[in-house]
C-alpha atoms as a PDB file:
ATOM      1  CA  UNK A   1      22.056   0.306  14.467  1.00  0.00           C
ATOM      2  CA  UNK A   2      21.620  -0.726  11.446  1.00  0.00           C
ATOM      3  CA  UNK A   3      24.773  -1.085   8.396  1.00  0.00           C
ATOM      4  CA  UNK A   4      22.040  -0.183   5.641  1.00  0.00           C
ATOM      5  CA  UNK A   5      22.328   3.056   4.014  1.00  0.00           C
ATOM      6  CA  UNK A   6      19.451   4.780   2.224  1.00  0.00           C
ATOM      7  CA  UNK A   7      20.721   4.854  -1.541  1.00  0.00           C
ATOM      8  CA  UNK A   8      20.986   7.829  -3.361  1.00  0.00           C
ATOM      9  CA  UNK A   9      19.168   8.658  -6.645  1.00  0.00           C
ATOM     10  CA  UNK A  10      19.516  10.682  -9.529  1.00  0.00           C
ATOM     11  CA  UNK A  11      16.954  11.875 -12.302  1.00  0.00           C
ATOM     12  CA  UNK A  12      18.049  14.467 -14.821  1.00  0.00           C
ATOM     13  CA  UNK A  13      16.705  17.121 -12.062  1.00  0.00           C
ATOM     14  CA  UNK A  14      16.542  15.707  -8.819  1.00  0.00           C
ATOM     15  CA  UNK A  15      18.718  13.964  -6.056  1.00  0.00           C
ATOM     16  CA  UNK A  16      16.507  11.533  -3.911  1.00  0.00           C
ATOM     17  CA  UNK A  17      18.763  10.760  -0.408  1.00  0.00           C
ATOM     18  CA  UNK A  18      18.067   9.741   2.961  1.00  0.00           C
ATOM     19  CA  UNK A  19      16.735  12.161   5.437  1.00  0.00           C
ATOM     20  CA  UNK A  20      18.636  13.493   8.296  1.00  0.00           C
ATOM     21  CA  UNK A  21      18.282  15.328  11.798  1.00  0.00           C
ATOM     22  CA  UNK A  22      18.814  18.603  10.138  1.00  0.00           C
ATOM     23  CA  UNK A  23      16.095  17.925   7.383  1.00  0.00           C
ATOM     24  CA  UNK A  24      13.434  18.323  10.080  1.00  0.00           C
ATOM     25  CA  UNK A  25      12.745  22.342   9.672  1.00  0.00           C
ATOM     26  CA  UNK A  26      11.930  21.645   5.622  1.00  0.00           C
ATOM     27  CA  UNK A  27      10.187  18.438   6.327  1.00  0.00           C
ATOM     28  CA  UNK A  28       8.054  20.459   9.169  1.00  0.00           C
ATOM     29  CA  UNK A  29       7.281  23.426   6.957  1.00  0.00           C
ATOM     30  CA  UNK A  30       6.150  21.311   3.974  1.00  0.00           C
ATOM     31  CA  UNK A  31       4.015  19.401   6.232  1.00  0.00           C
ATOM     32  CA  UNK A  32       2.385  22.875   7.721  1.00  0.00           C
ATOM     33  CA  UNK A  33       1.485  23.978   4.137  1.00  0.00           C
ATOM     34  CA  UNK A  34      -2.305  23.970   3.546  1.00  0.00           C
ATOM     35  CA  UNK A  35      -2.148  22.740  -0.074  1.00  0.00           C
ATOM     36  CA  UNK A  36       0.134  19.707   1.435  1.00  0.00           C
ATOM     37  CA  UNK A  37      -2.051  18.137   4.759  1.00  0.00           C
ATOM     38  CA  UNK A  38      -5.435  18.749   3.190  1.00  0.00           C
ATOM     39  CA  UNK A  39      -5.670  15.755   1.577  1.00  0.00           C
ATOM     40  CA  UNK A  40      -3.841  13.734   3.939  1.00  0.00           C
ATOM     41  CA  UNK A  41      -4.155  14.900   7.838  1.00  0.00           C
ATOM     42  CA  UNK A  42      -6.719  17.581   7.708  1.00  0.00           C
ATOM     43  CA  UNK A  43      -4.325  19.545   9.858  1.00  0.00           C
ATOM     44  CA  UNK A  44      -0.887  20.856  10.016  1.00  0.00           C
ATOM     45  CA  UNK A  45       1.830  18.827  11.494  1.00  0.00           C
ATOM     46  CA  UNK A  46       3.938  19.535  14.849  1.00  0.00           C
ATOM     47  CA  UNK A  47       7.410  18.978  15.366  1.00  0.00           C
ATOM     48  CA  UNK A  48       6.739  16.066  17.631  1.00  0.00           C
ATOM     49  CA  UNK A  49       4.507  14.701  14.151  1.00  0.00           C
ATOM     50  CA  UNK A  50       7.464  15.435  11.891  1.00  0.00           C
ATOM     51  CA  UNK A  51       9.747  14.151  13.462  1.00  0.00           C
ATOM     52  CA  UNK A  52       8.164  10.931  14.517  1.00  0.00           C
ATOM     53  CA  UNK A  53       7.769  10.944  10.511  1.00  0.00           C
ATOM     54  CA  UNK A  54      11.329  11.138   9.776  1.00  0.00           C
ATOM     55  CA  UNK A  55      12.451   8.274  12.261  1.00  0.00           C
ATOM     56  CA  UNK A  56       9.382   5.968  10.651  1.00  0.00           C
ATOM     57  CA  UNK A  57      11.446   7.063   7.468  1.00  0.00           C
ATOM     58  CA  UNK A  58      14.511   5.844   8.150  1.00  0.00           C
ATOM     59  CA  UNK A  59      13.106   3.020  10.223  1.00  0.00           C
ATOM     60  CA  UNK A  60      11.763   1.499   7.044  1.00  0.00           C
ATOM     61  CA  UNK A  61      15.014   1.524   5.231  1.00  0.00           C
ATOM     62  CA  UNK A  62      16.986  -0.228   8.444  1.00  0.00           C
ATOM     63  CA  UNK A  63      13.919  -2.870   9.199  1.00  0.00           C
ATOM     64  CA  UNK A  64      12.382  -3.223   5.221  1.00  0.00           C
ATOM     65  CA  UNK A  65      15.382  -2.317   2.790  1.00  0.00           C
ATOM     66  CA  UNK A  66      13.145   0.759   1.599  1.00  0.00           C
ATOM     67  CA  UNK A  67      11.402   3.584   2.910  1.00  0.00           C
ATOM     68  CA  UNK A  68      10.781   7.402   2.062  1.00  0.00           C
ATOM     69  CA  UNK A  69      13.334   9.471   0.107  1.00  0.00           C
ATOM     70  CA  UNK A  70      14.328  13.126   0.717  1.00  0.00           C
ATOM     71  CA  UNK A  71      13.789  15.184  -2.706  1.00  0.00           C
ATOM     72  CA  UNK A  72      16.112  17.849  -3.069  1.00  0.00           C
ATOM     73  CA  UNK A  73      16.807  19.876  -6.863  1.00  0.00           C
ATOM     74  CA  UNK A  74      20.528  18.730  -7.962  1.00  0.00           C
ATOM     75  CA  UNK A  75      21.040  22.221  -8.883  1.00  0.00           C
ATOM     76  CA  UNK A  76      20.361  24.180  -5.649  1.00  0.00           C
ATOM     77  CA  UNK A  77      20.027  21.518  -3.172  1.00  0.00           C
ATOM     78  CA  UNK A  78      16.735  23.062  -2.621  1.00  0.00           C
ATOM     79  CA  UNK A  79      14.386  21.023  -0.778  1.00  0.00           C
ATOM     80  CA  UNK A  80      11.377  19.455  -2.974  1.00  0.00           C
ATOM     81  CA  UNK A  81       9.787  17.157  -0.959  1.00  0.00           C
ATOM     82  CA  UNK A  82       9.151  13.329   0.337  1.00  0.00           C
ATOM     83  CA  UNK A  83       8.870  10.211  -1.911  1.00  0.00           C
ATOM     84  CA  UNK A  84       9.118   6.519  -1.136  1.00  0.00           C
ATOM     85  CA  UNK A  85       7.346   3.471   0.279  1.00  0.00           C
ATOM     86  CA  UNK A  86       6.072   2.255   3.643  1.00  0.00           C
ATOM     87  CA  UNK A  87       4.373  -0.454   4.916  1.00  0.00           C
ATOM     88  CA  UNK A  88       2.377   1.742   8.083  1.00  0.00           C
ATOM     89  CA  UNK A  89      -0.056  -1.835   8.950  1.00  0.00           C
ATOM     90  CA  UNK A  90      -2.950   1.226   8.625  1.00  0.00           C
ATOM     91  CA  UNK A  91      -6.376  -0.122   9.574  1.00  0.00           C
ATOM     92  CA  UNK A  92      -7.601   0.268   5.677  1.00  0.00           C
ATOM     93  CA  UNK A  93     -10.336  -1.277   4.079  1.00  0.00           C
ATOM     94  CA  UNK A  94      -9.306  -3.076   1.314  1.00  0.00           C
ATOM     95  CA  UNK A  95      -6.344  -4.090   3.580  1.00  0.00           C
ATOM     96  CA  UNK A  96      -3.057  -3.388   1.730  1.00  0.00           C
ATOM     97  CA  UNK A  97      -0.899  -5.129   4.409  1.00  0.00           C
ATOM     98  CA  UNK A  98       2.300  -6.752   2.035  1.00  0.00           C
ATOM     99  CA  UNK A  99       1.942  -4.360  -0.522  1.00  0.00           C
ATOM    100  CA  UNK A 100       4.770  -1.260  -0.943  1.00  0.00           C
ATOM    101  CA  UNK A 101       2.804   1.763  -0.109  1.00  0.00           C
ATOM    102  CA  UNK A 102       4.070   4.629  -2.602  1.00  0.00           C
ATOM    103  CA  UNK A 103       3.802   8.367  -1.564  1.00  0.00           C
ATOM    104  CA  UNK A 104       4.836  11.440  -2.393  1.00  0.00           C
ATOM    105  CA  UNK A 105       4.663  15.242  -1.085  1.00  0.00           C
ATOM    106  CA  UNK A 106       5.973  18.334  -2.045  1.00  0.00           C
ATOM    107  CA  UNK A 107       6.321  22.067  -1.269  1.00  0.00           C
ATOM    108  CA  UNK A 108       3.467  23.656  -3.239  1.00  0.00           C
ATOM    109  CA  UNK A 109       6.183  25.995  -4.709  1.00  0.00           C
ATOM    110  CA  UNK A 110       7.433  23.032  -6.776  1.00  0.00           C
ATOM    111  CA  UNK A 111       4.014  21.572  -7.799  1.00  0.00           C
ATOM    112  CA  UNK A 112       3.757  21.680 -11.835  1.00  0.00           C
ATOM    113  CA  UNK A 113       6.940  21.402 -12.539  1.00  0.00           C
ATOM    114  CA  UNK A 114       6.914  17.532 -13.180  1.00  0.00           C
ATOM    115  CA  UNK A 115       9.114  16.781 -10.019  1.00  0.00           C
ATOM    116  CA  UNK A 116       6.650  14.701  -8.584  1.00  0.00           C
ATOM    117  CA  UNK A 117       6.416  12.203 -11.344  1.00  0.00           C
ATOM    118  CA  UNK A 118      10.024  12.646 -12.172  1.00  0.00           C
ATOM    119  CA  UNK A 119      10.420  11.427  -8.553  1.00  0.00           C
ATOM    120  CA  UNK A 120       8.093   8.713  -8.129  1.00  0.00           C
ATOM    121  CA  UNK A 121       8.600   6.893 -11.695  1.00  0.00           C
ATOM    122  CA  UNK A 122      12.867   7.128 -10.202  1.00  0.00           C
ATOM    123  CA  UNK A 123      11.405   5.503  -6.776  1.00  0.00           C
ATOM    124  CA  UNK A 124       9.613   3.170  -8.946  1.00  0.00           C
ATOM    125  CA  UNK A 125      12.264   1.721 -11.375  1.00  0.00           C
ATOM    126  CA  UNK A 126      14.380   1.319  -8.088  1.00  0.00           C
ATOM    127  CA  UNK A 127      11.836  -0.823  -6.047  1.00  0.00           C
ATOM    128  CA  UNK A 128      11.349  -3.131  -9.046  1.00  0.00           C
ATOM    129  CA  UNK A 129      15.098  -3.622  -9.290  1.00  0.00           C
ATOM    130  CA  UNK A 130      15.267  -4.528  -5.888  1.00  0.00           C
ATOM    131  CA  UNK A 131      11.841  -5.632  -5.245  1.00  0.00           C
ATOM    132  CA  UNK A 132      10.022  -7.329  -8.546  1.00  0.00           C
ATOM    133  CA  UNK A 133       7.579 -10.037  -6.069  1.00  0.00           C
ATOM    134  CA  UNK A 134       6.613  -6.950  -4.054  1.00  0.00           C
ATOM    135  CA  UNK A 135       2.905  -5.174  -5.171  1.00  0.00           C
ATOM    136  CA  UNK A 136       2.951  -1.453  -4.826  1.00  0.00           C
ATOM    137  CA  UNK A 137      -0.156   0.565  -4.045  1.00  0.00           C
ATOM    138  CA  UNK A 138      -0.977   4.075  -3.338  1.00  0.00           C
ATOM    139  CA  UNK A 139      -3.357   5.470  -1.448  1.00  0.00           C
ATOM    140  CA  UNK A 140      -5.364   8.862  -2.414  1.00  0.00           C
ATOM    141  CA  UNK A 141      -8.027  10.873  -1.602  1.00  0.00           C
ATOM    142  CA  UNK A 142     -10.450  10.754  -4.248  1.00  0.00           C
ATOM    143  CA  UNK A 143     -10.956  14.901  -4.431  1.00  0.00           C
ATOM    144  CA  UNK A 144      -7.247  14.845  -4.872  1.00  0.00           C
ATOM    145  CA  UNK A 145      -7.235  14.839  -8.438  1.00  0.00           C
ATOM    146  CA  UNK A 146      -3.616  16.569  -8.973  1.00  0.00           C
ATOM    147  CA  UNK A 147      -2.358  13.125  -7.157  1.00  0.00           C
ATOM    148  CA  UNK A 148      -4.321  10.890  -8.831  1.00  0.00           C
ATOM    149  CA  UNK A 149      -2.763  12.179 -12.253  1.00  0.00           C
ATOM    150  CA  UNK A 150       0.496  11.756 -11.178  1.00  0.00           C
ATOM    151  CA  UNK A 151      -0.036   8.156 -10.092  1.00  0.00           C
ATOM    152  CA  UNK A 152      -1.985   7.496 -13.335  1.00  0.00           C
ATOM    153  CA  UNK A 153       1.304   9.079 -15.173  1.00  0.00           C
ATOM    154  CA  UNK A 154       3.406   6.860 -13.045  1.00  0.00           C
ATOM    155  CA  UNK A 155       1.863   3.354 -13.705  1.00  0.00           C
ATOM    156  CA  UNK A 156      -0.900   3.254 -11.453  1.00  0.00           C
ATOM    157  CA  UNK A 157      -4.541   2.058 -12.025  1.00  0.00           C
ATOM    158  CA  UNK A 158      -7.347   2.436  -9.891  1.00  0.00           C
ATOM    159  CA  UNK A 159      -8.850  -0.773  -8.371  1.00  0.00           C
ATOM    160  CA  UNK A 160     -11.447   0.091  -5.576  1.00  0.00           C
ATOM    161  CA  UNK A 161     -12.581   3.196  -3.277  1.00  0.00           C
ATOM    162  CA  UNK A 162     -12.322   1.804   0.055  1.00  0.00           C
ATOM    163  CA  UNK A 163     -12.199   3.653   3.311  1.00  0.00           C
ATOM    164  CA  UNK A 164      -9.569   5.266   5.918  1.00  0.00           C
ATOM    165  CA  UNK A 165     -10.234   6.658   9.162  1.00  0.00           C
ATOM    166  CA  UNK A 166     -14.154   6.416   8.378  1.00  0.00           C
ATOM    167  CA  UNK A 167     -12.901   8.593   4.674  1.00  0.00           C
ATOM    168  CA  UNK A 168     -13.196   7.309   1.418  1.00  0.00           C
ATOM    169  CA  UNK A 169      -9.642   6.474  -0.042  1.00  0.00           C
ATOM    170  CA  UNK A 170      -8.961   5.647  -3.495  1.00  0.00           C
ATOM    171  CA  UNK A 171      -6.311   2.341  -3.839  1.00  0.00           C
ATOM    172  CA  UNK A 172      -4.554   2.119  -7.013  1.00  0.00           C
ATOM    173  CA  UNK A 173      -2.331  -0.212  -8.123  1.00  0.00           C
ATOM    174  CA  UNK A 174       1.277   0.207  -9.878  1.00  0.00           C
ATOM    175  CA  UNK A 175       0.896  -1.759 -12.951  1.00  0.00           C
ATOM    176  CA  UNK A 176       3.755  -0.570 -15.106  1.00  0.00           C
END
């Protein structure tokens, strides 16, 4: 096993930690929310799904040296969602093989509230710390227009629609 430990982040609002085993229930019913897999799967996920998600998770951070956050409010602990970076080798056209691949998901209950860019422009300042020769994209559905704000607030420009799966997918770029 690996000696690397997910590090933890603070914003004014939010803690961003590592997942663990007992994150799975939250992580599963997040990813069985309608407003949450639309865009994404096009179905809800199973626990077999979810959990294969959480070992990719902290897979990236033991093999990579970054991965996918937890989300949780300081406050209440409460869990928010999923933000991070992963390099999944998807069969995309562009390919965006090299490149950090920023995401983020989160309960609809906390959607307008700001935590998603609060999150993502934390993940952000982090990776370029650690990571300045890395490029970091994001992939988005191009009806997803709530995301798409929230990676334009965050730094991110669009540079092509190219195609997932046989679906169009917008790539954008982080460019500060």
């Amino acid at each position: 096993m690996s000696e690397f430990v997910t590090p933890v982040l603070e914003t004014g609002r939010l803690r961003l930690r590592g997942h663990n085993a007992a994150d799975l229930e939250a992580s599963m019913a997040m990813w069985n929310e309608l407003e949450v897999y639309r865009f994404i799967s096009g179905q809800p996920g199973t626990k077999a799904e979810c959990w294969s998600r959480l070992m990719r998770f902290a897979g990236h951070w033991a093999l990579m040296g970054w991965g996918y956050w937890l989300v949780e409010e300081k406050e209440t602990g409460s869990f928010v969602g999923e933000v991070g970076f992963s390099e999944f080798y998807r069969v995309h056209e562009p390919s965006i093989e090299g490149s950090m691949e920023a995401g983020w998901v989160l309960m609809p209950a906390h959607h307008g509230k700001g935590y998603a860019t609060e999150a993502v422009t934390c993940a952000i300042r982090w990776a370029r710390q650690h990571f300045p020769d890395l490029s970091i994209t994001c992939l988005i559905h191009p009806e997803n227009a709530a995301s798409i704000r929230i990676g334009e607030k965050c730094g991110f420009k669009k540079r092509c629609v190219g195609t997932f799966k046989s679906e169009p997918s917008l790539v954008m770029d982080w460019q500060g």
